[in-house]
PDB file of N, CA and C in Angstrom:
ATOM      1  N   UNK A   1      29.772  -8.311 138.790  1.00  0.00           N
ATOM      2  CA  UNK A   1      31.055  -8.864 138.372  1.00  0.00           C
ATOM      3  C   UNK A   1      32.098  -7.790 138.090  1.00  0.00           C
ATOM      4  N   UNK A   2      31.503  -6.662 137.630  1.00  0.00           N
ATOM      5  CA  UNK A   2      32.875  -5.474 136.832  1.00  0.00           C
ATOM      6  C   UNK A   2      33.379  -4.897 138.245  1.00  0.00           C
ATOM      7  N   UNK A   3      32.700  -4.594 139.122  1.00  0.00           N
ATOM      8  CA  UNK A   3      32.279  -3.871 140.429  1.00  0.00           C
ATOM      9  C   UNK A   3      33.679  -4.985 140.916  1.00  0.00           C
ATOM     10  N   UNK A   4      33.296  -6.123 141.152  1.00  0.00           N
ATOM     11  CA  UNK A   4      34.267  -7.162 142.167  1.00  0.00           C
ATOM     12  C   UNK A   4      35.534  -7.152 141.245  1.00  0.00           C
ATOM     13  N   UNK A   5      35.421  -6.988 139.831  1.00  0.00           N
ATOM     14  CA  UNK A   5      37.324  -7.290 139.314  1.00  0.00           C
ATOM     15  C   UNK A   5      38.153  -6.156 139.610  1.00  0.00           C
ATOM     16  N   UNK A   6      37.221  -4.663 139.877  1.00  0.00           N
ATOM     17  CA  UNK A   6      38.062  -3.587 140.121  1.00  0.00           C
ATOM     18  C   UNK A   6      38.203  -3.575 141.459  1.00  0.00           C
ATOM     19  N   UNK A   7      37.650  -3.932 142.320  1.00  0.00           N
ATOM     20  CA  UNK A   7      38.216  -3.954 143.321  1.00  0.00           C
ATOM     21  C   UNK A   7      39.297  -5.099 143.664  1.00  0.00           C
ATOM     22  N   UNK A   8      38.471  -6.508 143.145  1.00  0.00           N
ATOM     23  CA  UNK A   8      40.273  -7.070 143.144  1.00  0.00           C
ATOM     24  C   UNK A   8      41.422  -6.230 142.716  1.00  0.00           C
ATOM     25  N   UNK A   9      41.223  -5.692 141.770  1.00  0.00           N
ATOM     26  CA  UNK A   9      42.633  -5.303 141.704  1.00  0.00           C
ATOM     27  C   UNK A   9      42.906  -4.189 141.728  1.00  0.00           C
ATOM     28  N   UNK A  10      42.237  -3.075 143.097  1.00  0.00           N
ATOM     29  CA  UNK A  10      42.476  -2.123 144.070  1.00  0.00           C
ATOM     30  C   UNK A  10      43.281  -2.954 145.080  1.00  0.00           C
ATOM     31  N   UNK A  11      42.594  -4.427 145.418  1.00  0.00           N
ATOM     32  CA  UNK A  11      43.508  -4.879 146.339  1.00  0.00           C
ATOM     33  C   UNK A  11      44.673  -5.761 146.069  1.00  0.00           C
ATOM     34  N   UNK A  12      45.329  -6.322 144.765  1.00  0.00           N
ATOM     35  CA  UNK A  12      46.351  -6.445 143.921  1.00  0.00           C
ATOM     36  C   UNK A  12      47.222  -5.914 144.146  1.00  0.00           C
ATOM     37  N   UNK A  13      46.871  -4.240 143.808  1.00  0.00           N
ATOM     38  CA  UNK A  13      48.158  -3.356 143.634  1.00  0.00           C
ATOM     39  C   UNK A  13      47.618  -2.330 144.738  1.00  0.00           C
ATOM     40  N   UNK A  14      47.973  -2.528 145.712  1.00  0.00           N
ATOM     41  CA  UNK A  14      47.897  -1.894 146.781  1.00  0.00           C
ATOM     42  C   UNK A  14      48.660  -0.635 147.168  1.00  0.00           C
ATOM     43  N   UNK A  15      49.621  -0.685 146.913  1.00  0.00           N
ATOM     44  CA  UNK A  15      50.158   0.614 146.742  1.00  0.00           C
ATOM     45  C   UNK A  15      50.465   1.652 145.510  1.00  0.00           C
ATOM     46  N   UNK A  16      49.549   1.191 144.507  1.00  0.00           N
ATOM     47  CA  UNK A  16      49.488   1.914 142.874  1.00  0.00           C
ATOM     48  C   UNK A  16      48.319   2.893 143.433  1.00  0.00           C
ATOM     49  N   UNK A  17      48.033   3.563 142.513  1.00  0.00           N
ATOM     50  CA  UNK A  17      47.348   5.063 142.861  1.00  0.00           C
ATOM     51  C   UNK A  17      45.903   4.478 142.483  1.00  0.00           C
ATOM     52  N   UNK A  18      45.180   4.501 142.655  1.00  0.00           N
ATOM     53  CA  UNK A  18      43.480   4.080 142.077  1.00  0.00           C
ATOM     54  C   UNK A  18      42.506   4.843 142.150  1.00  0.00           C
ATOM     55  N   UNK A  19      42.359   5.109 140.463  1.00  0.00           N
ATOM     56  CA  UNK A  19      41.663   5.752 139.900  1.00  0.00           C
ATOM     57  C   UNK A  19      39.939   5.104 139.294  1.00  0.00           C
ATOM     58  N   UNK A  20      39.212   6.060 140.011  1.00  0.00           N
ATOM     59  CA  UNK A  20      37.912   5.330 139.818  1.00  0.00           C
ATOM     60  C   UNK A  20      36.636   6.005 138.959  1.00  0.00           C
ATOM     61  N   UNK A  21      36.183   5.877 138.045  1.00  0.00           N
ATOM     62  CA  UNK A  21      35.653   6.956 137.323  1.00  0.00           C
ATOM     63  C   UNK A  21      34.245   6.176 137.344  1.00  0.00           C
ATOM     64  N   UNK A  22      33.769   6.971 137.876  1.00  0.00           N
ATOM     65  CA  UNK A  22      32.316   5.753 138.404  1.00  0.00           C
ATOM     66  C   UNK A  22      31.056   5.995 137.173  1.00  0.00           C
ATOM     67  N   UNK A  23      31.169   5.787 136.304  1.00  0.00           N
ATOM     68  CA  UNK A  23      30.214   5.897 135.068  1.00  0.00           C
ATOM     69  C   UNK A  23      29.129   5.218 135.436  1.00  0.00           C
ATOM     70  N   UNK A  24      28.092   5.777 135.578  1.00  0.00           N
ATOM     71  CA  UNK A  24      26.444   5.533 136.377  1.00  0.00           C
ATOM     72  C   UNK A  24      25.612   6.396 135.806  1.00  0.00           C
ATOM     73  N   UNK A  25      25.542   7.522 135.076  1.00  0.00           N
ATOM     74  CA  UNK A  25      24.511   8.537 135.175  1.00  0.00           C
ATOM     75  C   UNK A  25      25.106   9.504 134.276  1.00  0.00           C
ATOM     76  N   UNK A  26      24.027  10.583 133.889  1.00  0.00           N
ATOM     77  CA  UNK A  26      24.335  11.823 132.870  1.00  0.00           C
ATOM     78  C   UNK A  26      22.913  12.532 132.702  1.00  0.00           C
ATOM     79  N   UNK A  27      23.100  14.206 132.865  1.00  0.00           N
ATOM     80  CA  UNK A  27      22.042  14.401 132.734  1.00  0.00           C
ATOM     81  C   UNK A  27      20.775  14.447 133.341  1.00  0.00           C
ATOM     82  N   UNK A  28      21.102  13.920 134.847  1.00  0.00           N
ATOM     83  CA  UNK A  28      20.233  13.475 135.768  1.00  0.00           C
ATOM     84  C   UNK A  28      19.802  12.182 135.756  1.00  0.00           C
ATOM     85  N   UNK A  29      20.041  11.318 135.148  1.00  0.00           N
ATOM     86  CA  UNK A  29      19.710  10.170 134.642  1.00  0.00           C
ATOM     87  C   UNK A  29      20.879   9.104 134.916  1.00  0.00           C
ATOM     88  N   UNK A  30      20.099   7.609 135.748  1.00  0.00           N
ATOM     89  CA  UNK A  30      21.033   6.684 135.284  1.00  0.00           C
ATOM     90  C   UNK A  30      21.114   5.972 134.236  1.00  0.00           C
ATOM     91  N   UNK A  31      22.196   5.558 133.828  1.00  0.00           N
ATOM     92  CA  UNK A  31      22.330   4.499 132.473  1.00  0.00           C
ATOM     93  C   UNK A  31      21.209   3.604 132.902  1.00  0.00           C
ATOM     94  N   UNK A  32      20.801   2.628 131.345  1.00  0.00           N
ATOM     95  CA  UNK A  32      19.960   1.789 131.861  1.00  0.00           C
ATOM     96  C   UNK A  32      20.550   0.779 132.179  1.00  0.00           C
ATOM     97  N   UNK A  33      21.954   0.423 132.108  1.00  0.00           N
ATOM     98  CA  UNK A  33      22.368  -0.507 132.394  1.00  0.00           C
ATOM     99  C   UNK A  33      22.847  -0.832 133.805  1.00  0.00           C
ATOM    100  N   UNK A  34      22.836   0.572 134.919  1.00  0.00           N
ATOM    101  CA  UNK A  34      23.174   0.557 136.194  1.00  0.00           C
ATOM    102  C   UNK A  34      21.793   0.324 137.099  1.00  0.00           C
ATOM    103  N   UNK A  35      22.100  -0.752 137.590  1.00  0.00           N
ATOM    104  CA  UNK A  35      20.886  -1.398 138.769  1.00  0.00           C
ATOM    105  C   UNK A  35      21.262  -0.628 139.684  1.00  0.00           C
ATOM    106  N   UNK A  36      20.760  -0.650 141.121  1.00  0.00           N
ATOM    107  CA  UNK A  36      21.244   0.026 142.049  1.00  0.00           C
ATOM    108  C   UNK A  36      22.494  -0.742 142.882  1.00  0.00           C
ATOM    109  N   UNK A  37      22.132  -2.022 142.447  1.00  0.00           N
ATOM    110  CA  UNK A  37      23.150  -2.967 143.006  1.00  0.00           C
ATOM    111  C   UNK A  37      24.621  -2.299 142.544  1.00  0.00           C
ATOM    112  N   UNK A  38      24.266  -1.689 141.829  1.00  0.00           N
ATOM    113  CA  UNK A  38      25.895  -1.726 140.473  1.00  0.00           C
ATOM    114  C   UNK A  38      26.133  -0.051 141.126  1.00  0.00           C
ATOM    115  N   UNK A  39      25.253   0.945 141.350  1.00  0.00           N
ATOM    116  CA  UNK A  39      26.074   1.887 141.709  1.00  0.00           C
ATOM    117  C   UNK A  39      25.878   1.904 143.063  1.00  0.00           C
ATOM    118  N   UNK A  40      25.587   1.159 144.059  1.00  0.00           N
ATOM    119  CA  UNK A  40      25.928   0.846 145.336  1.00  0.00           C
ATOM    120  C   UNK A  40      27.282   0.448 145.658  1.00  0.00           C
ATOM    121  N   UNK A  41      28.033  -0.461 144.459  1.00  0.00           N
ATOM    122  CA  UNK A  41      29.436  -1.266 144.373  1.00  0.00           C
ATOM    123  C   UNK A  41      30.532   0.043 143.754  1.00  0.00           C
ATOM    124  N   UNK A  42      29.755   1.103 142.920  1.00  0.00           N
ATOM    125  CA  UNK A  42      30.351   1.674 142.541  1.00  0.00           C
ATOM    126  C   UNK A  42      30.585   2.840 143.389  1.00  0.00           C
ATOM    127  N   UNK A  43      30.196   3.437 144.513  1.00  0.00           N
ATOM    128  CA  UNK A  43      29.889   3.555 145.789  1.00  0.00           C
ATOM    129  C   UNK A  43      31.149   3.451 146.290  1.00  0.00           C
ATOM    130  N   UNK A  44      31.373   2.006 146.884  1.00  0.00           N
ATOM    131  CA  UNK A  44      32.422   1.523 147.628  1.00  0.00           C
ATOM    132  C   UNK A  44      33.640   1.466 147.189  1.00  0.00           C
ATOM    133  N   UNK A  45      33.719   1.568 145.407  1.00  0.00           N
ATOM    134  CA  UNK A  45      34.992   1.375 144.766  1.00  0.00           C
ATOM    135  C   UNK A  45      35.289   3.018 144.822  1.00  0.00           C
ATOM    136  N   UNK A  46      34.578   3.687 144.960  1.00  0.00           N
ATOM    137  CA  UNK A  46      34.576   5.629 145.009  1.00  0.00           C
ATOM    138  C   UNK A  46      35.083   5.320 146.345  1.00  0.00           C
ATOM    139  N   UNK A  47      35.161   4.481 147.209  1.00  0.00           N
ATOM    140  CA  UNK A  47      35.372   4.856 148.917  1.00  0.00           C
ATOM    141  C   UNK A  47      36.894   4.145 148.966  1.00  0.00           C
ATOM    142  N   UNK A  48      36.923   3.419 148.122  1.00  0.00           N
ATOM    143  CA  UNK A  48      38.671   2.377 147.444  1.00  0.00           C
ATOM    144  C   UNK A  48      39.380   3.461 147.341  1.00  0.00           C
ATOM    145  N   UNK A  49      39.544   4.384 146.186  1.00  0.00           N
ATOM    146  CA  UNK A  49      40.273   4.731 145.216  1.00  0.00           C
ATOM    147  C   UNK A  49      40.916   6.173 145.814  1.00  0.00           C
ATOM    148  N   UNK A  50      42.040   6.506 145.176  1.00  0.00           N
ATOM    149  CA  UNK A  50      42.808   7.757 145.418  1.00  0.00           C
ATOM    150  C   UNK A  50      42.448   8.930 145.106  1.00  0.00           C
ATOM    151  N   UNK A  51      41.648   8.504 143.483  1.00  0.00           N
ATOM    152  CA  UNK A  51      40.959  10.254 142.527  1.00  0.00           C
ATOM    153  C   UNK A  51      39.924   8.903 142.419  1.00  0.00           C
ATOM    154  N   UNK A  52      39.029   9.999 142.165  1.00  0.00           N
ATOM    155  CA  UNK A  52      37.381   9.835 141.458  1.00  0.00           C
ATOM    156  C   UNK A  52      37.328  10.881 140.393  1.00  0.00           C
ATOM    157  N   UNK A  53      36.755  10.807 139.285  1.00  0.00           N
ATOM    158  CA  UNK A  53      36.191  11.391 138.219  1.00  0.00           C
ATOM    159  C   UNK A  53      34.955  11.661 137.497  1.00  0.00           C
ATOM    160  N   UNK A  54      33.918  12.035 138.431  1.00  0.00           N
ATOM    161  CA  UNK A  54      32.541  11.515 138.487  1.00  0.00           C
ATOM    162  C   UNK A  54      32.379  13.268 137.632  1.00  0.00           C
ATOM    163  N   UNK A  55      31.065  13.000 136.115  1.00  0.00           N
ATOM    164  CA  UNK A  55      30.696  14.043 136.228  1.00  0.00           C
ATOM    165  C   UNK A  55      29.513  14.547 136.901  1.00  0.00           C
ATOM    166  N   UNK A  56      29.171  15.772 136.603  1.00  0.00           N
ATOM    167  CA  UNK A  56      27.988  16.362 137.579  1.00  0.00           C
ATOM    168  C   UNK A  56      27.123  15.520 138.263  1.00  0.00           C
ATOM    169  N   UNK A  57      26.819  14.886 137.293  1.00  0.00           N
ATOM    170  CA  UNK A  57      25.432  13.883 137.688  1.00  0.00           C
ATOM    171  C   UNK A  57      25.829  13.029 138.385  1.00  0.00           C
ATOM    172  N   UNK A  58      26.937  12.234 138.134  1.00  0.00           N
ATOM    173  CA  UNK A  58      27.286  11.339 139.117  1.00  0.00           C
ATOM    174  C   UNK A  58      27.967  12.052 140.396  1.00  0.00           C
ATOM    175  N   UNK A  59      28.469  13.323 140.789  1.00  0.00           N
ATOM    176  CA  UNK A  59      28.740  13.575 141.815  1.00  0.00           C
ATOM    177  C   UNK A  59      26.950  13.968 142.829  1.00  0.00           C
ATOM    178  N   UNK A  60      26.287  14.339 142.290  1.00  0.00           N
ATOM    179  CA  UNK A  60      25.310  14.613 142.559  1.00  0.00           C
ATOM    180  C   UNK A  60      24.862  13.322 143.391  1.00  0.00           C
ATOM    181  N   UNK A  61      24.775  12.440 142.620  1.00  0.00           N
ATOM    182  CA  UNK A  61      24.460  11.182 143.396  1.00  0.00           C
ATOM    183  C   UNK A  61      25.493  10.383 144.219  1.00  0.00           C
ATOM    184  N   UNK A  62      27.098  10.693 144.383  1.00  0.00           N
ATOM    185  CA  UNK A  62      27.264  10.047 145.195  1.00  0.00           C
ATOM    186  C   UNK A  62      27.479  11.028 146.690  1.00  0.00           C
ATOM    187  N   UNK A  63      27.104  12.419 146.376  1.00  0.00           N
ATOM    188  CA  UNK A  63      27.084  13.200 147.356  1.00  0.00           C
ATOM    189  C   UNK A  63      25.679  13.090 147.995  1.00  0.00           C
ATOM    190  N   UNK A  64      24.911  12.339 147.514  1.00  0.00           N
ATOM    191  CA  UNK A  64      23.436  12.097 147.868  1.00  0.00           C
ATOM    192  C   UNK A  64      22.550  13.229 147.339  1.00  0.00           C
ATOM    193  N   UNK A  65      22.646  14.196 146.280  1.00  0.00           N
ATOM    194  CA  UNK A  65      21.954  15.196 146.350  1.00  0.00           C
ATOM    195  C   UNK A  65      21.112  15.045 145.438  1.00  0.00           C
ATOM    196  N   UNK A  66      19.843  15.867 144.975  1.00  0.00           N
ATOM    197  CA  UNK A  66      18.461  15.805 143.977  1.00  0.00           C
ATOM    198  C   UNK A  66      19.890  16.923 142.759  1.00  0.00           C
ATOM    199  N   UNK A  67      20.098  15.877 141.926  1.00  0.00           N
ATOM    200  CA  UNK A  67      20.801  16.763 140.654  1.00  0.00           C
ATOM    201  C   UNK A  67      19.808  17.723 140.280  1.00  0.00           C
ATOM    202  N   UNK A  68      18.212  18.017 140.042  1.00  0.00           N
ATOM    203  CA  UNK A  68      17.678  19.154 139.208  1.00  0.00           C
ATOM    204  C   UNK A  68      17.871  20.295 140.744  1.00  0.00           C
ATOM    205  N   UNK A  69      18.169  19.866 141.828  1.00  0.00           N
ATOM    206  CA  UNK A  69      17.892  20.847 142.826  1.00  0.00           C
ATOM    207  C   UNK A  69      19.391  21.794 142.826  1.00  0.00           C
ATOM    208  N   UNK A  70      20.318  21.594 142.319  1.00  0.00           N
ATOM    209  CA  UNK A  70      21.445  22.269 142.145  1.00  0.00           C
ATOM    210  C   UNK A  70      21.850  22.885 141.105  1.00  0.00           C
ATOM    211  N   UNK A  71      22.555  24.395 142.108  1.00  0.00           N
ATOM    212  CA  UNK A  71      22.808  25.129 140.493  1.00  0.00           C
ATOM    213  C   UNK A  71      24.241  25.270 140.164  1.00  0.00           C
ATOM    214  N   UNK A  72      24.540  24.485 139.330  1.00  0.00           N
ATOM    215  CA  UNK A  72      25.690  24.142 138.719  1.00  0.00           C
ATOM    216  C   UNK A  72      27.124  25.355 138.216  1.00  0.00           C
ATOM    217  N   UNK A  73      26.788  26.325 139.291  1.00  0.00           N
ATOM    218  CA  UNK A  73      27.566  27.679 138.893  1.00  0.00           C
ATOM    219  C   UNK A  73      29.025  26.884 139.465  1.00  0.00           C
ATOM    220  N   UNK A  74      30.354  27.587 138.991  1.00  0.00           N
ATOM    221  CA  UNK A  74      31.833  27.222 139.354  1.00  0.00           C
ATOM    222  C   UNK A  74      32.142  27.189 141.038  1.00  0.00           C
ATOM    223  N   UNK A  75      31.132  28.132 141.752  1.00  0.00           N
ATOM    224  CA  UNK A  75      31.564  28.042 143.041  1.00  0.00           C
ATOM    225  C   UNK A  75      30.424  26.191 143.508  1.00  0.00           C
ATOM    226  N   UNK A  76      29.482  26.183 143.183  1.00  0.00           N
ATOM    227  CA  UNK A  76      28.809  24.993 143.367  1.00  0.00           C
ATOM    228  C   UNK A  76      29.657  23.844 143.402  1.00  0.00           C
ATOM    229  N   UNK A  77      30.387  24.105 141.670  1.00  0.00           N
ATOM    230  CA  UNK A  77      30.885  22.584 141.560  1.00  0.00           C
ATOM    231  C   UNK A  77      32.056  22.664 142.226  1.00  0.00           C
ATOM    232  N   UNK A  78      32.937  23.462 142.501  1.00  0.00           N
ATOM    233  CA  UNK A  78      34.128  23.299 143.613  1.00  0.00           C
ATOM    234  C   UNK A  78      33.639  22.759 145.011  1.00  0.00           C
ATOM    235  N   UNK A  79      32.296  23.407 145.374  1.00  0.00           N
ATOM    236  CA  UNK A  79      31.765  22.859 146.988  1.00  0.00           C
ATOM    237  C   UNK A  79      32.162  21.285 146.320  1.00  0.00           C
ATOM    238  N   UNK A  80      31.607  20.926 145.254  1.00  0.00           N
ATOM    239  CA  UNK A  80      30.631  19.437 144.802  1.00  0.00           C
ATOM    240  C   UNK A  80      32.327  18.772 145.396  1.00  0.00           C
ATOM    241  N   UNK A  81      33.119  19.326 144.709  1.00  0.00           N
ATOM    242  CA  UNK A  81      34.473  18.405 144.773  1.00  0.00           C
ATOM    243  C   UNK A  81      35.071  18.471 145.518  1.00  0.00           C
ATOM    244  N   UNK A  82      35.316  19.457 146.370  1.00  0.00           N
ATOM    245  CA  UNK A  82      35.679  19.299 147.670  1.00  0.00           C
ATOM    246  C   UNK A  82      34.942  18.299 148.892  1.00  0.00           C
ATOM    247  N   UNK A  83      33.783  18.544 148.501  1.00  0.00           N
ATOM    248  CA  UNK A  83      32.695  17.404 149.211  1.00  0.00           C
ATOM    249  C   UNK A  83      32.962  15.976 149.373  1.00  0.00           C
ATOM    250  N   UNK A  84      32.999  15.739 147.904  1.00  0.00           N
ATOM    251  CA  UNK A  84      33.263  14.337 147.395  1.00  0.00           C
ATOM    252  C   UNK A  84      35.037  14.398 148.132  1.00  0.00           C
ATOM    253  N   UNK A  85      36.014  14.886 147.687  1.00  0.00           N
ATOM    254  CA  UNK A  85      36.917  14.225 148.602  1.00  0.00           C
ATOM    255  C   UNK A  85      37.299  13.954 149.835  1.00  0.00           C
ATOM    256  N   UNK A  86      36.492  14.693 150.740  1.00  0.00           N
ATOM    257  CA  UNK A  86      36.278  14.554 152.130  1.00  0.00           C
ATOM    258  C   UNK A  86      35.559  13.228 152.402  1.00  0.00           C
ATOM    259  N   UNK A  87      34.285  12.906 151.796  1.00  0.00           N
ATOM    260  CA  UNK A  87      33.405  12.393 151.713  1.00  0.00           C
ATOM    261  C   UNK A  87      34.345  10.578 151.396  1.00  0.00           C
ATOM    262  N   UNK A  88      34.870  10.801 150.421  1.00  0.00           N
ATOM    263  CA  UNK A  88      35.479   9.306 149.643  1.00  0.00           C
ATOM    264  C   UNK A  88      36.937   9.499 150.163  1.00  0.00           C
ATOM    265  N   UNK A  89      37.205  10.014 150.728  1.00  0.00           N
ATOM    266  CA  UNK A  89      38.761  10.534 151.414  1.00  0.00           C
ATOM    267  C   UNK A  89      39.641  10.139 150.288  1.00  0.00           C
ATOM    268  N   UNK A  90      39.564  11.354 149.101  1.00  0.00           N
ATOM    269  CA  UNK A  90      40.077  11.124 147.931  1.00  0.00           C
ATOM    270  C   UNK A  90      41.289  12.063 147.636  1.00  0.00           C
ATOM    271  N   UNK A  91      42.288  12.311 147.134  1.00  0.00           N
ATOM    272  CA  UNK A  91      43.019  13.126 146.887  1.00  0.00           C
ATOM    273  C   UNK A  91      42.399  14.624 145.896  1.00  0.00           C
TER     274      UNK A  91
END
């Protein structure tokens, strides 16, 4: 349900800027409250939106990667974000 109201109203305001901060995970870990259903939707609303704001962990996973397999140095996480906006064709 949260997944379908933000995207309604990605497609509402269609030309407003959309900002998507995909809260799923921390730590290597997902919330317990995210099924896969829920960050599959959260996924597609990352593939919606203009900026994403995902931290480590969640870029980790929507870049598809094993979060303990990465080393989190400043040149890493610039690859991470440059990745992700290519990836979600994000600003």
């Amino acid at each position: 349900p949260q997944v379908q109201l933000v995207k309604s109203a990605f497609e509402y305001a269609e030309n407003a800027v959309k900002i998507c901060d995909p809260v799923m995970a921390d730590n290597g870990r997902f919330y317990s409250s995210v099924t896969p259903q829920i960050a599959h939707g959260i996924k597609h609303l990352c593939g919606c939106a203009d900026i994403i704001t995902p931290n480590v962990t969640e870029a980790a996973i929507l870049l598809e990667q094993d979060y303990e397999s990465v080393d989190y140095t400043q040149q890493q996480v610039v690859y991470m974000a440059d990745a992700l906006r290519r990836k979600y064709n994000c600003a």
